[in-house]
N, C-alpha and C. Protein backbone atom coordinates (compact mmCIF):
# COMPACT_ATOMS: atom_id res chain seq x y z
N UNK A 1 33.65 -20.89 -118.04
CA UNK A 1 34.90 -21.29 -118.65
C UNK A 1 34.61 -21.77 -120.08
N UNK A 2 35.29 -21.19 -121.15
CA UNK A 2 35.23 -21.71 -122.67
C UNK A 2 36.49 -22.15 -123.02
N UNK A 3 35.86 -23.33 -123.71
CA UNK A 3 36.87 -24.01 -124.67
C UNK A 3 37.71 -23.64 -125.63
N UNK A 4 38.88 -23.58 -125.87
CA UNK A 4 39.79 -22.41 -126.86
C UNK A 4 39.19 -23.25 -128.02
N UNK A 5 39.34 -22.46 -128.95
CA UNK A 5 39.19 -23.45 -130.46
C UNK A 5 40.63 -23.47 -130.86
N UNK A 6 40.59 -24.71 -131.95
CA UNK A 6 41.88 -25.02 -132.05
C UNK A 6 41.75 -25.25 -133.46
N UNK A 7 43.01 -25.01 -134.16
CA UNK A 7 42.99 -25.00 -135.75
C UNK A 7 44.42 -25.71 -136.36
N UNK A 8 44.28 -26.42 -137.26
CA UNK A 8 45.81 -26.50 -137.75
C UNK A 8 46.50 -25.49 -138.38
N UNK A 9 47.71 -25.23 -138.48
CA UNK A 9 48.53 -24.49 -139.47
C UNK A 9 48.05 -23.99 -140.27
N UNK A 10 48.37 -24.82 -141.43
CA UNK A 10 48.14 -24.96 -142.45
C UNK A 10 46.47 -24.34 -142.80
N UNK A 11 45.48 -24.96 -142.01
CA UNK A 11 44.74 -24.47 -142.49
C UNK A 11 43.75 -23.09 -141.97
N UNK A 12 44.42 -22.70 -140.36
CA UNK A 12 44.82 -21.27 -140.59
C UNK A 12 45.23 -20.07 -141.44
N UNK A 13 46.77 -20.60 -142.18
CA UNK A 13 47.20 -19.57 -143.33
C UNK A 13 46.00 -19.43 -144.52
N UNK A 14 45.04 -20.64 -144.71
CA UNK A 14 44.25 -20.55 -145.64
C UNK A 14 42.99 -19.75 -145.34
N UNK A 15 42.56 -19.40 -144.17
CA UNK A 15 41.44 -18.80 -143.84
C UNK A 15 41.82 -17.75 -143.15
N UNK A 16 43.15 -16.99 -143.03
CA UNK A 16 44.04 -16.35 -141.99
C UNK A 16 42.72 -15.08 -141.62
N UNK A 17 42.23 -14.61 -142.68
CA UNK A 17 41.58 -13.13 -142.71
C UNK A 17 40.18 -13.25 -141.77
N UNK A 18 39.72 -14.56 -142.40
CA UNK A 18 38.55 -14.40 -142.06
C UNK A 18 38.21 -15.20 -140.35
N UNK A 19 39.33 -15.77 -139.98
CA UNK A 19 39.77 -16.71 -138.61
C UNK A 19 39.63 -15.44 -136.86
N UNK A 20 40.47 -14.24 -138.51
CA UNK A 20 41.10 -12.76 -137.56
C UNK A 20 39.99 -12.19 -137.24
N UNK A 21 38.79 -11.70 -138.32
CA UNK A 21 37.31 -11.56 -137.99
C UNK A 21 36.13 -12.00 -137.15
N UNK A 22 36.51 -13.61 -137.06
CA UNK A 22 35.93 -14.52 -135.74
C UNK A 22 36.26 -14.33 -134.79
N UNK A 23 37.66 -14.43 -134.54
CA UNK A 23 38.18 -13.83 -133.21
C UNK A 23 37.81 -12.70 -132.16
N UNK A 24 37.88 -11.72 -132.97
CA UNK A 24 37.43 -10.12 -133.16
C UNK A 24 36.01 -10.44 -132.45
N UNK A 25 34.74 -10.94 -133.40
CA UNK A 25 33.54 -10.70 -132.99
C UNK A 25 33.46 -11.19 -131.95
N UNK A 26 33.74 -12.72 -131.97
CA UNK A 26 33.19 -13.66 -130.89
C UNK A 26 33.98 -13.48 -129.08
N UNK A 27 35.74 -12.48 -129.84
CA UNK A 27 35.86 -12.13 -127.94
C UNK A 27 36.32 -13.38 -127.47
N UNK A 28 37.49 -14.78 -128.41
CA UNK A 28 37.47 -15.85 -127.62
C UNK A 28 38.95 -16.17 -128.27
N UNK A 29 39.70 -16.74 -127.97
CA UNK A 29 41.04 -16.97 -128.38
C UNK A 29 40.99 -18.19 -128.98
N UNK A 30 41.47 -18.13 -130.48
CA UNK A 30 42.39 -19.53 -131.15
C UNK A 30 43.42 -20.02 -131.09
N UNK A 31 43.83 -21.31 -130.56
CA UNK A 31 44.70 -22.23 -130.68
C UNK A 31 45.37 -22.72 -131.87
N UNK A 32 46.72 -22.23 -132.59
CA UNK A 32 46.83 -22.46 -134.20
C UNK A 32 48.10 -23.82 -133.71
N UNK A 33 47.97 -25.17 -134.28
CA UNK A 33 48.72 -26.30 -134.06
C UNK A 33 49.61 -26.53 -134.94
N UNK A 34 50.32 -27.26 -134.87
CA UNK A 34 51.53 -27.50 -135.94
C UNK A 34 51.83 -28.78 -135.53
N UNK A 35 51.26 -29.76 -136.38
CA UNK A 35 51.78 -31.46 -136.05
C UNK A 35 50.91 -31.68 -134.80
N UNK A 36 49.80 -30.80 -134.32
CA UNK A 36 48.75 -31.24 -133.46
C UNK A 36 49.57 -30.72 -131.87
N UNK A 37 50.36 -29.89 -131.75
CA UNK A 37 50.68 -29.33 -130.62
C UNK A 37 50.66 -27.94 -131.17
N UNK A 38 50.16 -27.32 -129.78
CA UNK A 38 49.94 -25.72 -129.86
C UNK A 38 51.24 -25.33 -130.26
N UNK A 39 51.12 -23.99 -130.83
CA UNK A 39 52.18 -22.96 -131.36
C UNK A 39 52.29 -21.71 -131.17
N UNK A 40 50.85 -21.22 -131.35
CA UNK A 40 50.31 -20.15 -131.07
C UNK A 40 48.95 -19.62 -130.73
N UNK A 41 49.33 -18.59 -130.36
CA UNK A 41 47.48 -18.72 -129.82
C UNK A 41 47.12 -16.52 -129.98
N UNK A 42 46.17 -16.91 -130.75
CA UNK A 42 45.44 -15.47 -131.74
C UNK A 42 44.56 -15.21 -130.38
N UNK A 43 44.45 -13.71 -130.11
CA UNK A 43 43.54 -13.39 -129.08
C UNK A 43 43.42 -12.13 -129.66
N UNK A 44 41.74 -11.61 -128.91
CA UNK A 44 41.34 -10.06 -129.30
C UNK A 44 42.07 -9.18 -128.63
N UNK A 45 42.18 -8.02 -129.44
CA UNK A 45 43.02 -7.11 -128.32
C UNK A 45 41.35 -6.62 -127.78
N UNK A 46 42.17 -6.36 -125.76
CA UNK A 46 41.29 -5.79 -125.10
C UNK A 46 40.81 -4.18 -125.20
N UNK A 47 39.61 -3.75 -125.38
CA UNK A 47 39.57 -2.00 -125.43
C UNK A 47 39.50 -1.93 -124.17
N UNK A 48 40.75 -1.00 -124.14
CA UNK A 48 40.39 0.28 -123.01
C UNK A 48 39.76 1.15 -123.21
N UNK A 49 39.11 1.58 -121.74
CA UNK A 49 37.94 2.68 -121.92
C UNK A 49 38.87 3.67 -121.88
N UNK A 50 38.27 4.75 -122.16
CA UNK A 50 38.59 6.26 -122.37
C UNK A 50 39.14 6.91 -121.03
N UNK A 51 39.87 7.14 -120.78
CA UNK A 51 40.07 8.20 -119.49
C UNK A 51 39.49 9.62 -119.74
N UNK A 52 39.48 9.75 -119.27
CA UNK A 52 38.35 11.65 -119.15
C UNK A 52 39.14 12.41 -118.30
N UNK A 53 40.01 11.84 -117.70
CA UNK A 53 40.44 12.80 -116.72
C UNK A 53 42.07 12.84 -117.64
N UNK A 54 42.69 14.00 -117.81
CA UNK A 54 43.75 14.64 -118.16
C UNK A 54 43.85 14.06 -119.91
N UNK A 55 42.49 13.70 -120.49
CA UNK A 55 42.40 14.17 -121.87
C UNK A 55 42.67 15.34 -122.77
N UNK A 56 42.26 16.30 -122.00
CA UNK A 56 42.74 17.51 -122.41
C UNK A 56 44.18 18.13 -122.18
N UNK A 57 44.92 17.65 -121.51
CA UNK A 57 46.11 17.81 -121.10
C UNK A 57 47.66 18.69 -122.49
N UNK A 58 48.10 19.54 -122.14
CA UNK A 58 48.57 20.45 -122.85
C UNK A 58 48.38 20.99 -123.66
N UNK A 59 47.07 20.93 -124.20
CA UNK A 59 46.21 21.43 -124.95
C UNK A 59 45.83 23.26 -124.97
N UNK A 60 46.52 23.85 -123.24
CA UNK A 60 46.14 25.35 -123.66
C UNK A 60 47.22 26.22 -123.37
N UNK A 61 46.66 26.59 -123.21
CA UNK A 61 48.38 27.66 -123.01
C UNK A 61 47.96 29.28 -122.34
N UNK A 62 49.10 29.62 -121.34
CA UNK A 62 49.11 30.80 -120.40
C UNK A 62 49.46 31.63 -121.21
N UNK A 63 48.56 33.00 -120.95
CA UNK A 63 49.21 34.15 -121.94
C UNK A 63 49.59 34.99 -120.98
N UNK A 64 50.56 35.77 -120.61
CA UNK A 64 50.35 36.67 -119.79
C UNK A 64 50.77 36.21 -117.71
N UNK A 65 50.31 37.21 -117.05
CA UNK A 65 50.45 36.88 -115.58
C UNK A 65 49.13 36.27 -114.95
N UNK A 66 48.72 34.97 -114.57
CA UNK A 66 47.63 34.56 -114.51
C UNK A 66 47.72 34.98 -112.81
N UNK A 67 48.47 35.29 -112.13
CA UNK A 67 48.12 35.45 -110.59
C UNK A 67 48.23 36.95 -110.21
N UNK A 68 48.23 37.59 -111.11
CA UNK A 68 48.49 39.31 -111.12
C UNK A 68 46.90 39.65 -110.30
N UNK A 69 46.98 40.99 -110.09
CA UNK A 69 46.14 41.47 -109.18
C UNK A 69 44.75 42.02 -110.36
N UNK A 70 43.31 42.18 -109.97
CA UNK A 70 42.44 42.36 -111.07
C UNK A 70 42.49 44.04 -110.25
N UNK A 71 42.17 44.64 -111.76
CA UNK A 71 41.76 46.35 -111.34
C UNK A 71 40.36 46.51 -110.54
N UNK A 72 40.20 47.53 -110.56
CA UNK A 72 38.65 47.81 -109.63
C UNK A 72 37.32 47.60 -110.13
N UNK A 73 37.40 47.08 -111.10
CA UNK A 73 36.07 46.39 -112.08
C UNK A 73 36.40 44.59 -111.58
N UNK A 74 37.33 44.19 -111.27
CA UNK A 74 37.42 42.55 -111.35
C UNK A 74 37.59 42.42 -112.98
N UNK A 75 38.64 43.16 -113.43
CA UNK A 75 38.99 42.43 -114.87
C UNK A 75 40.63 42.28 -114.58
N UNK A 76 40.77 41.33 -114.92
CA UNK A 76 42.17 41.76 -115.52
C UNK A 76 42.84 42.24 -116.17
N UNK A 77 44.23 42.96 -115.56
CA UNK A 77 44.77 43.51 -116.45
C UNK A 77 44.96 43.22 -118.02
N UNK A 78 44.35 43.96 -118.78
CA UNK A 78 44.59 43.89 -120.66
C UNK A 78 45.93 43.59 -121.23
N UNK A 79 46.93 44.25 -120.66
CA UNK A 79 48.56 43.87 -121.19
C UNK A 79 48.92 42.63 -120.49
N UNK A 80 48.61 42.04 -119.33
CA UNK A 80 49.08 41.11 -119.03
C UNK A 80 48.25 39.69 -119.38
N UNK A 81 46.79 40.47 -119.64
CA UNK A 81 46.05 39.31 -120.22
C UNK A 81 46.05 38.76 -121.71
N UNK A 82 46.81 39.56 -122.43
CA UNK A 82 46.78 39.40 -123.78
C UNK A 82 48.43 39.91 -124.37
N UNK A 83 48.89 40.03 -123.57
CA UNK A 83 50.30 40.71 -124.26
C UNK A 83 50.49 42.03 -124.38
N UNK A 84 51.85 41.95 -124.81
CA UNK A 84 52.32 43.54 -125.22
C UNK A 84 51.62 43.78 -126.82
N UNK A 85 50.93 45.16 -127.01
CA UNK A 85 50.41 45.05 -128.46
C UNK A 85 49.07 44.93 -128.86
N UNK A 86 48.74 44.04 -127.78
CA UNK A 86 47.16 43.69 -128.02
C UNK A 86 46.34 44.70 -126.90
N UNK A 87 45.23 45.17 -127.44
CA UNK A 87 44.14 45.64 -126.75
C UNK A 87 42.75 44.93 -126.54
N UNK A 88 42.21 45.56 -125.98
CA UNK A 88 40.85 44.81 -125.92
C UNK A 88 40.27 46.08 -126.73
């Protein structure tokens, strides 16, 4: 369990930038007072980790009939794999 730090007002607005930088590194929340009762209280934002799963998500796109039948090589059909127009 840690102790919040606590700051006045006033002399918050005077160090505002560099208060925001402590915060940041150290990972611990400030207490900002006004007449010696809390007011507000500065905290790090938490990182979320990355999801990996549905990152890629709408990212590709169907050309063609993807459940169509393959010819007698196991290719798929060329017009349905690529459009009207296109050849291989």
């Amino acid at each position: 369990m840690t102790m919040d730090k606590t700051i006045a007002a006033g002399e918050f607005k005077a160090k505002c930038l560099h208060l925001l930088d402590e915060v940041a590194q150290r990972r611990a929340p400030l207490i900002i007072t006004k007449r010696g009762k809390p007011v507000a209280k500065l905290v790090p934002i938490e990182d979320k980790p990355v999801d990996i799963y549905g990152r890629m998500k709408g990212t590709g796109r169907i050309l063609g009939d993807i459940v169509g039948p393959l010819d007698d090589w196991g290719n798929a059909d060329a017009e349905n794999l690529f459009g009207e127009g296109e050849k291989l």
